[in-house]
N, C-alpha and C. Protein backbone atom coordinates (compact mmCIF):
# COMPACT_ATOMS: atom_id res chain seq x y z
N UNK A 1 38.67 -6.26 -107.24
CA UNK A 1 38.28 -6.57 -105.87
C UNK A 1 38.90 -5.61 -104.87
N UNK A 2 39.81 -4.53 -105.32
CA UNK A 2 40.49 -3.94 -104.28
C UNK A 2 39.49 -2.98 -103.89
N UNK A 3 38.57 -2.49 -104.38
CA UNK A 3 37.77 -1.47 -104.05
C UNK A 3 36.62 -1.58 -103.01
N UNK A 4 36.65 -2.88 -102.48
CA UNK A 4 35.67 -3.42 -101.78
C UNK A 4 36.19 -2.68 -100.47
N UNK A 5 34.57 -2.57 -100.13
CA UNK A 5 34.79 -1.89 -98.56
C UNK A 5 35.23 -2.91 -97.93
N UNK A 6 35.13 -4.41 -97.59
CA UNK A 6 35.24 -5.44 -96.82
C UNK A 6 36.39 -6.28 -97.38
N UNK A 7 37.58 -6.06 -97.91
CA UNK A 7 38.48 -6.91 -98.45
C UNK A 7 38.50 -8.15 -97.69
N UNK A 8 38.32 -9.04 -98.32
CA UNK A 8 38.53 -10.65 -97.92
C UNK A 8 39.94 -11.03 -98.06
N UNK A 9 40.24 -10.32 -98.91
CA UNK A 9 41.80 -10.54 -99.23
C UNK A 9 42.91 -10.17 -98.58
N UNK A 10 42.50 -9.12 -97.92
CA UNK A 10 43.31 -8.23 -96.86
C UNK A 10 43.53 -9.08 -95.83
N UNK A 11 41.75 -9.82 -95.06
CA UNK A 11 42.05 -10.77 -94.08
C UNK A 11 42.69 -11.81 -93.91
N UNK A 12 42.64 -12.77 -95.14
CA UNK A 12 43.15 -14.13 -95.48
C UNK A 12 44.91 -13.88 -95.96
N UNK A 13 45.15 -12.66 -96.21
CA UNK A 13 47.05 -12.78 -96.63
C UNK A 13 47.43 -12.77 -95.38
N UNK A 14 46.38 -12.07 -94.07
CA UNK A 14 47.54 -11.83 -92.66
C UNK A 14 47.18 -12.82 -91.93
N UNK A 15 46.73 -13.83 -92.68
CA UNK A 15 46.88 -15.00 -91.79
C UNK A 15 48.06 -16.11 -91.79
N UNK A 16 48.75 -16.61 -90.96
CA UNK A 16 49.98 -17.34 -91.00
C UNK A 16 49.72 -18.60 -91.52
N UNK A 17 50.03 -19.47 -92.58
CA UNK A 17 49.84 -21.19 -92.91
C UNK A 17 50.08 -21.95 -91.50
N UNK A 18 49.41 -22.62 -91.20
CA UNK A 18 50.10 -23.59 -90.00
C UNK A 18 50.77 -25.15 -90.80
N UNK A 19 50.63 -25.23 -92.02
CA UNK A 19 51.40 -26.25 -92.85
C UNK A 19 52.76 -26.41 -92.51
N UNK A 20 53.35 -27.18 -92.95
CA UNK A 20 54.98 -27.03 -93.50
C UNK A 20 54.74 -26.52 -94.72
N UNK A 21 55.86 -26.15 -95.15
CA UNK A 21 55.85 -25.52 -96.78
C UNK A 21 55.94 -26.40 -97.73
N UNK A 22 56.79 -27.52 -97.66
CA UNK A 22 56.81 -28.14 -98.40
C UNK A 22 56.08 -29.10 -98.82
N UNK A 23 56.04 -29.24 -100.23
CA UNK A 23 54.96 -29.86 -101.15
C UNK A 23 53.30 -29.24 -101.40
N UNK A 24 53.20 -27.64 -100.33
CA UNK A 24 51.86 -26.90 -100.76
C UNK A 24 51.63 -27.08 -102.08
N UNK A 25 50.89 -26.86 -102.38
CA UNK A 25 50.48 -26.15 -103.98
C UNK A 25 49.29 -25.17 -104.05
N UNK A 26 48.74 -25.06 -102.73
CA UNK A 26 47.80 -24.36 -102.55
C UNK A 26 48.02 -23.54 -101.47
N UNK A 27 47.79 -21.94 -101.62
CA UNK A 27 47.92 -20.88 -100.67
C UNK A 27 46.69 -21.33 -99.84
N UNK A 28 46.85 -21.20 -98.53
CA UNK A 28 45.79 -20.52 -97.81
C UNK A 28 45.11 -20.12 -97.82
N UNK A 29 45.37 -18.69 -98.39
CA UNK A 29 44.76 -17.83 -98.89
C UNK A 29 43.48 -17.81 -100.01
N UNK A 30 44.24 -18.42 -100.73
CA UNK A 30 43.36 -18.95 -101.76
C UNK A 30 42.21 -20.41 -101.20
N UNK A 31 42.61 -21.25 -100.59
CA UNK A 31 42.19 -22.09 -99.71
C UNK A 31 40.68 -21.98 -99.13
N UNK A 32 41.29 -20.62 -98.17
CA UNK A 32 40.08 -19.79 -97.28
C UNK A 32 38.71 -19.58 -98.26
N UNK A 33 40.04 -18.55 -99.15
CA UNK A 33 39.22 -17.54 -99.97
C UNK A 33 37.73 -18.81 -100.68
N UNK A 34 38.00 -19.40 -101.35
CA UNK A 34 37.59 -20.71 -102.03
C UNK A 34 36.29 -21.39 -100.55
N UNK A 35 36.99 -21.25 -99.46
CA UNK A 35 35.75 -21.57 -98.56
C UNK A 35 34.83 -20.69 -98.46
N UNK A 36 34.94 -19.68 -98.06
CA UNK A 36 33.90 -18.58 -98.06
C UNK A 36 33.04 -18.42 -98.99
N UNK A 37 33.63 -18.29 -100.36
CA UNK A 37 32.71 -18.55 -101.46
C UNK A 37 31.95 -19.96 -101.84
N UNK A 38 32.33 -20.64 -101.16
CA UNK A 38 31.47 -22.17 -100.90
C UNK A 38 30.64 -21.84 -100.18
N UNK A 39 30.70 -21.52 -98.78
CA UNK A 39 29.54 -21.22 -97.58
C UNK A 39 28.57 -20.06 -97.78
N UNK A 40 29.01 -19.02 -98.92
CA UNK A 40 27.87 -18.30 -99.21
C UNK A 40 27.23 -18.77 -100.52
N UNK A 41 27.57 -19.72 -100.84
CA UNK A 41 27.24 -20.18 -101.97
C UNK A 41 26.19 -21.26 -101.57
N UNK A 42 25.79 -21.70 -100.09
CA UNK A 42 25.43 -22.76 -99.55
C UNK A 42 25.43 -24.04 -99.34
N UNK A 43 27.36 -24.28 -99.46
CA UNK A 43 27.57 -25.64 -99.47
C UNK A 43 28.15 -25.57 -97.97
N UNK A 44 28.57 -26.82 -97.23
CA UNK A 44 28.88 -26.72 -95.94
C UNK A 44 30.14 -28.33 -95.85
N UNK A 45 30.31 -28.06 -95.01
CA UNK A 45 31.55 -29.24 -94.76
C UNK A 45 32.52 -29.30 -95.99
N UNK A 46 33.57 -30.33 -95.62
CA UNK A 46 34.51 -30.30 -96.30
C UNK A 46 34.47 -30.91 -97.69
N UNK A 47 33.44 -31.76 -97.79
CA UNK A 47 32.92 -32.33 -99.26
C UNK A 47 31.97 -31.24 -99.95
N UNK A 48 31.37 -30.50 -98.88
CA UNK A 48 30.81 -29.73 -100.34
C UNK A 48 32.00 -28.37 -100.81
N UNK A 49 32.81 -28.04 -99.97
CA UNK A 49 33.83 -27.05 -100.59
C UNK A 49 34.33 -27.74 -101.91
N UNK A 50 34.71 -29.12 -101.58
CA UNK A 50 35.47 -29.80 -102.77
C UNK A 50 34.00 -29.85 -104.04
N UNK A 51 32.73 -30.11 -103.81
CA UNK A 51 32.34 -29.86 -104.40
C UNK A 51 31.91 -28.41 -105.48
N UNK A 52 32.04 -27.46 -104.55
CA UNK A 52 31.87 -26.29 -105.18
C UNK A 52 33.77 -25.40 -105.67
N UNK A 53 34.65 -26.64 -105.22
CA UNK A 53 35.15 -26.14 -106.29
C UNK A 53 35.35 -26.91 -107.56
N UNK A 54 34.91 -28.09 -107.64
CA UNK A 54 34.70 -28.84 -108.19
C UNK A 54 34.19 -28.07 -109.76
N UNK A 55 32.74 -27.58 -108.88
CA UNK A 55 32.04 -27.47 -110.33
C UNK A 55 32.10 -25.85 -110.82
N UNK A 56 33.10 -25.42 -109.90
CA UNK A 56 33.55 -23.69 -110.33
C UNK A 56 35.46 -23.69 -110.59
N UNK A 57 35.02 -25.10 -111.14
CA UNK A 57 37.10 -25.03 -111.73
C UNK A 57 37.59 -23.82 -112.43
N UNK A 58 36.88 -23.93 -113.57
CA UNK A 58 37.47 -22.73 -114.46
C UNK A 58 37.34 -21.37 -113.84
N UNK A 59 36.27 -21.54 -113.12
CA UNK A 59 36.14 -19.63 -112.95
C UNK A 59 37.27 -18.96 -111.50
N UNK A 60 37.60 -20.44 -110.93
CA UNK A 60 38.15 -20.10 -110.02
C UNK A 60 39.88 -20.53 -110.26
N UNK A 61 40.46 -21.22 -110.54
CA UNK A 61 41.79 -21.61 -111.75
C UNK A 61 42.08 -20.06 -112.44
N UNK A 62 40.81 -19.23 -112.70
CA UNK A 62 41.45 -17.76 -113.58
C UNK A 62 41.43 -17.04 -112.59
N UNK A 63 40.45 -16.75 -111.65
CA UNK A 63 40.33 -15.53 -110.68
C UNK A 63 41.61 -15.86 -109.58
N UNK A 64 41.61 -16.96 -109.48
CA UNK A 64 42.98 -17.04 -107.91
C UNK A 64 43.93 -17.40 -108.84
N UNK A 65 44.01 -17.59 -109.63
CA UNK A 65 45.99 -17.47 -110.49
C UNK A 65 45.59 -19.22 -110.37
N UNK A 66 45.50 -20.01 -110.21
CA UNK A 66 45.85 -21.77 -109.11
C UNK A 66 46.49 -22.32 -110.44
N UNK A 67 48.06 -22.20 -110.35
CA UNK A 67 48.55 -22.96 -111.45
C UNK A 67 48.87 -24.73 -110.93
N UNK A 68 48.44 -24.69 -109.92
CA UNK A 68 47.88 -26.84 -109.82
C UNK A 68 46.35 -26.78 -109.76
N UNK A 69 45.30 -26.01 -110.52
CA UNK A 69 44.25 -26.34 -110.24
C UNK A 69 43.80 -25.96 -109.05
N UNK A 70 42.47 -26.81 -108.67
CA UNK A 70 41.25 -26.46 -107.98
C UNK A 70 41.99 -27.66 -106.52
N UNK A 71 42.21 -27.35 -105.12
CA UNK A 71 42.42 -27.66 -104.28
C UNK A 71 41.73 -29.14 -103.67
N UNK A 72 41.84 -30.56 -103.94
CA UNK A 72 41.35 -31.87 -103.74
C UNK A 72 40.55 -31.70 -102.09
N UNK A 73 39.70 -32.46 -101.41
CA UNK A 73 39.41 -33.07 -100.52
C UNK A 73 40.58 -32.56 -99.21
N UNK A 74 41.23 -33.70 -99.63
CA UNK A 74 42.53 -33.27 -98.61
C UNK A 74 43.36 -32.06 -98.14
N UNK A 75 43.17 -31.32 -99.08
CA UNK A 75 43.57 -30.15 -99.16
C UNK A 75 43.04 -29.31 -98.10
N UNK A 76 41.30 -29.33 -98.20
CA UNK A 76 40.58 -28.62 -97.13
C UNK A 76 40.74 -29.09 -96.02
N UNK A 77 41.20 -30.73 -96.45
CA UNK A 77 40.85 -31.30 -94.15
C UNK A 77 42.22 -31.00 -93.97
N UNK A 78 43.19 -30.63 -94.42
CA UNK A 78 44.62 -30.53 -93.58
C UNK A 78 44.75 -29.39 -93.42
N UNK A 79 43.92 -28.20 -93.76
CA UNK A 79 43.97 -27.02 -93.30
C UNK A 79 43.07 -27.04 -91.93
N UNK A 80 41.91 -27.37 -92.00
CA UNK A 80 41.15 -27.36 -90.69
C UNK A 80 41.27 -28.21 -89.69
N UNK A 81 42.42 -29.01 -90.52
CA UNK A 81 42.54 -30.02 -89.11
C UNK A 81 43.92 -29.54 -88.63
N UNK A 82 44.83 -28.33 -88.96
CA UNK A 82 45.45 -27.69 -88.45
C UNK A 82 45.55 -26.41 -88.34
N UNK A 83 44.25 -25.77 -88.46
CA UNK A 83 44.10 -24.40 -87.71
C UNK A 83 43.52 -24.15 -86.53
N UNK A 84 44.09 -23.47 -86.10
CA UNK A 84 43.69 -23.06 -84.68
C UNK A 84 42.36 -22.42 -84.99
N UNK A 85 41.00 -22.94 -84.43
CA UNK A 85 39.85 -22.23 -84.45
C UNK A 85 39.93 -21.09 -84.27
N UNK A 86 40.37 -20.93 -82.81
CA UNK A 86 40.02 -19.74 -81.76
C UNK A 86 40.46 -18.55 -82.37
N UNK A 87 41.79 -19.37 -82.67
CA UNK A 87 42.95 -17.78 -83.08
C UNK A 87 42.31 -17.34 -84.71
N UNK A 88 41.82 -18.40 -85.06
CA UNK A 88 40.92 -17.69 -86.61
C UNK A 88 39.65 -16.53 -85.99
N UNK A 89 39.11 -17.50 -85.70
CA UNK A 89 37.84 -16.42 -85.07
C UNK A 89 37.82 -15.21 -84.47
N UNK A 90 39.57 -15.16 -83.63
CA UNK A 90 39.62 -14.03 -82.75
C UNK A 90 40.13 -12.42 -83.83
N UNK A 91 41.16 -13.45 -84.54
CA UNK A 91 41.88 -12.60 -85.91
C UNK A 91 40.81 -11.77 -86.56
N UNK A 92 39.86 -12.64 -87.13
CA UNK A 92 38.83 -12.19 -88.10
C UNK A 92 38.23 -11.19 -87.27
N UNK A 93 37.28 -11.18 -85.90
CA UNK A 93 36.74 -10.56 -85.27
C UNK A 93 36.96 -8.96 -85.33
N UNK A 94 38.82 -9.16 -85.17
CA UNK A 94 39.33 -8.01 -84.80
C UNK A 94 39.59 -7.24 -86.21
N UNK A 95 39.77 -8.06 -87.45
CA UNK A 95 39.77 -7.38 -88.74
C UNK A 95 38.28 -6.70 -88.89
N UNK A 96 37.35 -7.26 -88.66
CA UNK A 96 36.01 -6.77 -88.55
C UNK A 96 35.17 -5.55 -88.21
N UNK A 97 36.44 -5.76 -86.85
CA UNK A 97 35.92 -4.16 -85.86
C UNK A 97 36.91 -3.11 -86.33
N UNK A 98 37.39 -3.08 -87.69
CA UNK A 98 37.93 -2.06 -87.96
C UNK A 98 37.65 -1.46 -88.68
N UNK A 99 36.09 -1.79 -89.17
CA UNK A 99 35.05 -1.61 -90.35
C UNK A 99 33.86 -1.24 -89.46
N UNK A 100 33.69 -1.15 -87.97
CA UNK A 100 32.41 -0.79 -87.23
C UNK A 100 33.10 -0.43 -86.27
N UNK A 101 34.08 0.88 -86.16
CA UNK A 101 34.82 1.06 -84.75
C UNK A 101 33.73 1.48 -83.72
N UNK A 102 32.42 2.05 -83.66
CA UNK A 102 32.14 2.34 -83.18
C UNK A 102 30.23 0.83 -82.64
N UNK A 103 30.45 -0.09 -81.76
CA UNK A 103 29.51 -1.10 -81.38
C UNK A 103 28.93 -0.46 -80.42
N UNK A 104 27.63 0.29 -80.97
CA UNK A 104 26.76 0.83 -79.65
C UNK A 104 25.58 0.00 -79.71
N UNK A 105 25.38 -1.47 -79.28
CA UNK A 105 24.81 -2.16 -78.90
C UNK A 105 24.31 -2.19 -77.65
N UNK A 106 23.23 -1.84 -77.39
CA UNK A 106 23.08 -2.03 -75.76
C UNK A 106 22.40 -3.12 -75.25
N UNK A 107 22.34 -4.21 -75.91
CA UNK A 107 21.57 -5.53 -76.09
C UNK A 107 22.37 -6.57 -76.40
N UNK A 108 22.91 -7.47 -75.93
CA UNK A 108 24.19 -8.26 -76.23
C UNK A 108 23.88 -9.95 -75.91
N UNK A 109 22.91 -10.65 -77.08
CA UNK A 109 22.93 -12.16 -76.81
C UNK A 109 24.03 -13.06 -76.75
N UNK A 110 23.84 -13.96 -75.79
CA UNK A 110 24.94 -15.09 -75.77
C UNK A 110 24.51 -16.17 -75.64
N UNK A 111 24.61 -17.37 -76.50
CA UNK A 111 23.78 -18.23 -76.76
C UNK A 111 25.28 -19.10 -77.33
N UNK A 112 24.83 -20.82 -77.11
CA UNK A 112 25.90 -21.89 -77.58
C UNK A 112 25.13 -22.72 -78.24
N UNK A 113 25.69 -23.25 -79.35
CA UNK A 113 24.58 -24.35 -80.03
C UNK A 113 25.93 -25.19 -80.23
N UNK A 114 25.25 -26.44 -80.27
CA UNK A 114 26.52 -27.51 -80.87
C UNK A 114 26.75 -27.81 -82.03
N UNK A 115 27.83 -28.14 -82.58
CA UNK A 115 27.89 -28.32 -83.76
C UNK A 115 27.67 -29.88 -84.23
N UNK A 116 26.99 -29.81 -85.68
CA UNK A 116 26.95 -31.04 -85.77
C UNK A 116 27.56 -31.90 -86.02
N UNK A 117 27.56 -32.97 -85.90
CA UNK A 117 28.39 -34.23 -86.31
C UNK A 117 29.92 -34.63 -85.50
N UNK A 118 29.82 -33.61 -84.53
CA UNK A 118 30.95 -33.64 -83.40
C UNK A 118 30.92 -34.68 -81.99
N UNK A 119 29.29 -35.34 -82.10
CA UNK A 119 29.14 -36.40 -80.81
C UNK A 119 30.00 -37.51 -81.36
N UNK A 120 30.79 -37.81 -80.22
CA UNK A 120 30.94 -39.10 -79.74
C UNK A 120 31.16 -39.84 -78.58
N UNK A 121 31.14 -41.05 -78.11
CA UNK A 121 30.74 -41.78 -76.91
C UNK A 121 29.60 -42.02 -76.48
N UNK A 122 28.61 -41.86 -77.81
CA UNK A 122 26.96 -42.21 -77.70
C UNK A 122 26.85 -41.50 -76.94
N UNK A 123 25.15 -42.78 -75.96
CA UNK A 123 24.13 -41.99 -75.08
C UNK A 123 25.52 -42.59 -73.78
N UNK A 124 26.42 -42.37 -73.41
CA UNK A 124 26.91 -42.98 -72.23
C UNK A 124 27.47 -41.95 -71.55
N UNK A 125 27.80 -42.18 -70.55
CA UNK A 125 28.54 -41.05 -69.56
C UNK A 125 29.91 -40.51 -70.07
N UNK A 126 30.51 -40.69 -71.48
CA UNK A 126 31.63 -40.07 -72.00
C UNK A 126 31.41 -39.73 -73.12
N UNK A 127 29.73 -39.62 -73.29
CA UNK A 127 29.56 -38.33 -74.21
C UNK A 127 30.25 -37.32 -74.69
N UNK A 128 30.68 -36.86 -75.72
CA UNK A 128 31.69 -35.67 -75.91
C UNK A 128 30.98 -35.01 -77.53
N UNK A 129 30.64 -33.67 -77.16
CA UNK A 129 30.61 -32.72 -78.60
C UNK A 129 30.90 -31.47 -78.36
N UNK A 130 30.90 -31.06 -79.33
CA UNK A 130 31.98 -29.79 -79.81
C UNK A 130 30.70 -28.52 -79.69
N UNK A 131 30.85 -27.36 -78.86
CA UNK A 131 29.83 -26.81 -78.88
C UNK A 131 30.47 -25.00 -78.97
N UNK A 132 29.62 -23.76 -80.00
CA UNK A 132 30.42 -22.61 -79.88
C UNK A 132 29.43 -21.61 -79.35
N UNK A 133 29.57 -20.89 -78.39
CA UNK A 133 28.85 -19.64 -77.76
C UNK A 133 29.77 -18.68 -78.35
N UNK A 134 28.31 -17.76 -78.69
CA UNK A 134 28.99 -16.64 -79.51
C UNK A 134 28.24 -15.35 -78.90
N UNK A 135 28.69 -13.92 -79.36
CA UNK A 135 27.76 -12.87 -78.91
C UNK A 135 27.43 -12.15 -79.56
N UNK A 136 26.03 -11.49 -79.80
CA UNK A 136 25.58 -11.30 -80.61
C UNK A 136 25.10 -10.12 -81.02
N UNK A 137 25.41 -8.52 -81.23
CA UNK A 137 24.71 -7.52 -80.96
C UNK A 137 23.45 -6.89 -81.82
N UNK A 138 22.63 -7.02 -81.24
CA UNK A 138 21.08 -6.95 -81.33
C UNK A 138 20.29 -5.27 -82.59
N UNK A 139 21.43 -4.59 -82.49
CA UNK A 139 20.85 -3.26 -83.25
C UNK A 139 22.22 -3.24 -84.29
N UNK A 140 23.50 -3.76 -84.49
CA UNK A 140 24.44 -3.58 -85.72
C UNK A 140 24.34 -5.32 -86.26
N UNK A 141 23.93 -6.31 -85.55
CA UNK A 141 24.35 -7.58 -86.29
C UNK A 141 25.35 -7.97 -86.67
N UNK A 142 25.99 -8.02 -85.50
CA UNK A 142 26.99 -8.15 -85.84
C UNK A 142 27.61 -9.08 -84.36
N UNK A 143 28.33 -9.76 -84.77
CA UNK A 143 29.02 -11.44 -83.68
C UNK A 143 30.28 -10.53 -83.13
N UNK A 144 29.81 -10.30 -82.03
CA UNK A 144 31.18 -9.64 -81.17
C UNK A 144 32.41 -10.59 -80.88
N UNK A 145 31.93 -12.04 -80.57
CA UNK A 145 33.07 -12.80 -80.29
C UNK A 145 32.58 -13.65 -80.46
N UNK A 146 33.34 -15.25 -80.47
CA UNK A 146 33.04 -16.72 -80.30
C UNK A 146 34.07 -17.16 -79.41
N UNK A 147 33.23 -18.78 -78.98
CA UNK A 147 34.38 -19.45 -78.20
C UNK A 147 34.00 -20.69 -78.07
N UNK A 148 34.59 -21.35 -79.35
CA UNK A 148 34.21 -22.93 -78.66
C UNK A 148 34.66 -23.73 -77.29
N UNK A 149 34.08 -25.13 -77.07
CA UNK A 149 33.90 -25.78 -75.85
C UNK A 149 33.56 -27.23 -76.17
N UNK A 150 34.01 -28.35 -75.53
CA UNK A 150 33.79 -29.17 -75.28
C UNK A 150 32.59 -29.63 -74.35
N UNK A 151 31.60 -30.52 -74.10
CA UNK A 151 31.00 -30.83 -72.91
C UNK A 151 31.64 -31.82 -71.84
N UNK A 152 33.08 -32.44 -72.23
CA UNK A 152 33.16 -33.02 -71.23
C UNK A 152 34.17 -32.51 -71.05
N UNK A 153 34.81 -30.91 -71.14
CA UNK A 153 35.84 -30.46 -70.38
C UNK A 153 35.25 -28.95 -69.89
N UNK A 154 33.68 -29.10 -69.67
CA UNK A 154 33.49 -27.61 -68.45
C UNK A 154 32.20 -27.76 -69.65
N UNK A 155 31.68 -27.55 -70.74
CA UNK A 155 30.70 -27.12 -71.39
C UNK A 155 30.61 -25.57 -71.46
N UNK A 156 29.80 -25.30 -72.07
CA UNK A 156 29.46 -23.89 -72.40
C UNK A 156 29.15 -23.18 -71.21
N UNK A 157 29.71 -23.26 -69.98
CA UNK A 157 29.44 -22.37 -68.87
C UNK A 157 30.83 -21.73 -68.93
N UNK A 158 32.05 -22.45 -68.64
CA UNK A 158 32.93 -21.59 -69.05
C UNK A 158 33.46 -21.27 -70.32
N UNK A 159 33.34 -21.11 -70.97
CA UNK A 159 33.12 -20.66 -72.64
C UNK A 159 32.51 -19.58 -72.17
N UNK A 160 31.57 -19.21 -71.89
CA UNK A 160 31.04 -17.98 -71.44
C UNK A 160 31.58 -17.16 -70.40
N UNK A 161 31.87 -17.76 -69.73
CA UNK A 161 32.76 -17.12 -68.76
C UNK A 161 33.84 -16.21 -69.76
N UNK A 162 34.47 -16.95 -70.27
CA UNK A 162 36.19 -16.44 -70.75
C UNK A 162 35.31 -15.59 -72.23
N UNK A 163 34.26 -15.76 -72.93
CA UNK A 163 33.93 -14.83 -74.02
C UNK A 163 33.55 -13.46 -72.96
N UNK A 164 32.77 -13.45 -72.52
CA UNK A 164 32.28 -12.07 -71.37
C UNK A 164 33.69 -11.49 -71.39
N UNK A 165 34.41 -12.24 -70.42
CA UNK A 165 35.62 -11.27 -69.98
C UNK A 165 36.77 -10.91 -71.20
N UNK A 166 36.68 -11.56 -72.14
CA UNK A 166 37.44 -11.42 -73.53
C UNK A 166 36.68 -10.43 -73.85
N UNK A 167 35.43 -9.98 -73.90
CA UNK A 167 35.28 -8.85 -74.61
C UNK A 167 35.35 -7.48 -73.86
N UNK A 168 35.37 -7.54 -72.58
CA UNK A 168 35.42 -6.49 -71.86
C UNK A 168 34.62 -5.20 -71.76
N UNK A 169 33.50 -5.49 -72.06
CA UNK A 169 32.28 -4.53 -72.85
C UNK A 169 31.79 -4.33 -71.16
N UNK A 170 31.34 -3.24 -70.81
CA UNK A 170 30.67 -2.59 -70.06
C UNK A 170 29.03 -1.25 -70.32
N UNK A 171 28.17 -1.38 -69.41
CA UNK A 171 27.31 -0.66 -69.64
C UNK A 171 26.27 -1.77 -70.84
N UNK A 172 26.53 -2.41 -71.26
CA UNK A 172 25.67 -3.34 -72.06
C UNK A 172 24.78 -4.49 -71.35
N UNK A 173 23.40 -4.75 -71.68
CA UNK A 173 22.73 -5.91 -71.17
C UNK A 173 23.12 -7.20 -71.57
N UNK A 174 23.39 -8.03 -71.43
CA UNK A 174 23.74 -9.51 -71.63
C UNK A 174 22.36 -10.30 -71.30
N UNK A 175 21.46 -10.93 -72.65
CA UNK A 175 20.88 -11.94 -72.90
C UNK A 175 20.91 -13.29 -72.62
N UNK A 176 21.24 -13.87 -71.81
CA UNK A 176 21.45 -15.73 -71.99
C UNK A 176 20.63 -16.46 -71.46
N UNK A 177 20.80 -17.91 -71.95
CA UNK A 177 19.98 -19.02 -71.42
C UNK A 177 20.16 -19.04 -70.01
N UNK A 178 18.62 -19.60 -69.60
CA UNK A 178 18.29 -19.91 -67.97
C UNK A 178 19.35 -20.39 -67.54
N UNK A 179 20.50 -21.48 -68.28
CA UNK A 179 21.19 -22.22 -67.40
C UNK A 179 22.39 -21.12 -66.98
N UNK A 180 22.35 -20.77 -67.80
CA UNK A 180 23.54 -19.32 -66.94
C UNK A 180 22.98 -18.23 -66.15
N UNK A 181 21.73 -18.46 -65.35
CA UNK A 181 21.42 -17.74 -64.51
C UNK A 181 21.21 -17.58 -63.42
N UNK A 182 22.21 -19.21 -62.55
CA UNK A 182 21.97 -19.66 -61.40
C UNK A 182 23.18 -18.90 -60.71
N UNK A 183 23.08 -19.13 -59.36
CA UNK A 183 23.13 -18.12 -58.73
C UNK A 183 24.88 -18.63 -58.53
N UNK A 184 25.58 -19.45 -58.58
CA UNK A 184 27.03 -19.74 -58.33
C UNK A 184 27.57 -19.68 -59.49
N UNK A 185 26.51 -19.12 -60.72
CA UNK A 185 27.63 -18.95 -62.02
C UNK A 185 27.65 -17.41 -62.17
C-alpha cells in the first residue's frame, strides 16, 4: 500500500485519538481506515460499518495486524461521537490539496443538504437538523471545503458565510441557491 499515490494511511496516522487511552484495543487508525472501506464498499451508518466488518473479519484481522479482532458497534459510535467533525474535514481537505496543488476551477458550487436522520423536535417551532454546505469545483471534482450547521443556530446561511471566507479563493464564480442571493446576505 505504500506505493499509492493517495496514501490513506499517511492521513489517518496524523490524526490525534480524541479517546482516553485506556482500555482502546482499537487504533483509530485502523478504525477510520475500516470506515472508508465500508463507505466505498456501500454500507453507511454505524451498523453497516459493524456490518462490513463483520463479514470482512478475516481479511481485515490480517491486513490491519487487529490482535482483538474486528472493532464491535461501540467502537464506531465512541469514535464519532467524539470527533470533532470540522477539524476532520478541515485536516483531510488540506491532506488532499497536497495531491492537486494547483485548483484552477473557475466555477465553484455551494450547495447544503441535510443529513439524514438528524431531525428532532418534529413539525414544531424547535425543529432542529444537522445540515453540511460544501464547495464544489466544477472542472477537477473535487470538494474544496465543508461546514456543517445546525437550523436552529443560524442554518446554512452562515455556514456559508464562514466556508467562502475559510477558503479565501478569489477570481472564481460562486454557484448557490436562490436563498443566498438576497440582497442583506
Amino acid at each position: 500500500m505504500a506505493d499509492m499515490k493517495y496514501n490513506l494511511f499517511e492521513f489517518v496516522s496524523n490524526l490525534s485519538d480524541p479517546r482516553r487511552g485506556q482500555g482502546q484495543r482499537h487504533t483509530l487508525q485502523n478504525v477510520l481506515t475500516i470506515v472508508v472501506m465500508a463507505i466505498l464498499s456501500g454500507h453507511q451508518g454505524l451498523r453497516g460499518f459493524t456490518r462490513f466488518a463483520t463479514s470482512n473479519s478475516e481479511e481485515l484481522t490480517e491486513v490491519l495486524q487487529l490482535k482483538h479482532g474486528i472493532p464491535c458497534y461501540y467502537t464506531f459510535w465512541s469514535i464519532f461521537n467524539s470527533l470533532d467533525e470540522q477539524l476532520l474535514a478541515q485536516k483531510f481537505i488540506t491532506w488532499m490539496r497536497q495531491y492537486h496543488l494547483t485548483l484552477d476551477d473557475d466555477f465553484i458550487s455551494i450547495d447544503g443538504k441535510a443529513v439524514k436522520s438528524t431531525v428532532n423536535g418534529g413539525n414544531t417551532e424547535l425543529q432542529n437538523f444537522v445540515s453540511v454546505v460544501s464547495a464544489f469545483g466544477h472542472q477537477s471534482g473535487l470538494v474544496y471545503g465543508m461546514r456543517s450547521s445546525e437550523n436552529g443556530k443560524g442554518g446554512e446561511v452562515p455556514a456559508l458565510r464562514e466556508l467562502v471566507k475559510d477558503l479565501g479563493l478569489s477570481g472564481k464564480v460562486f454557484t448557490v441557491d436562490a436563498a443566498h442571493t438576497k440582497k442583506n446576505i
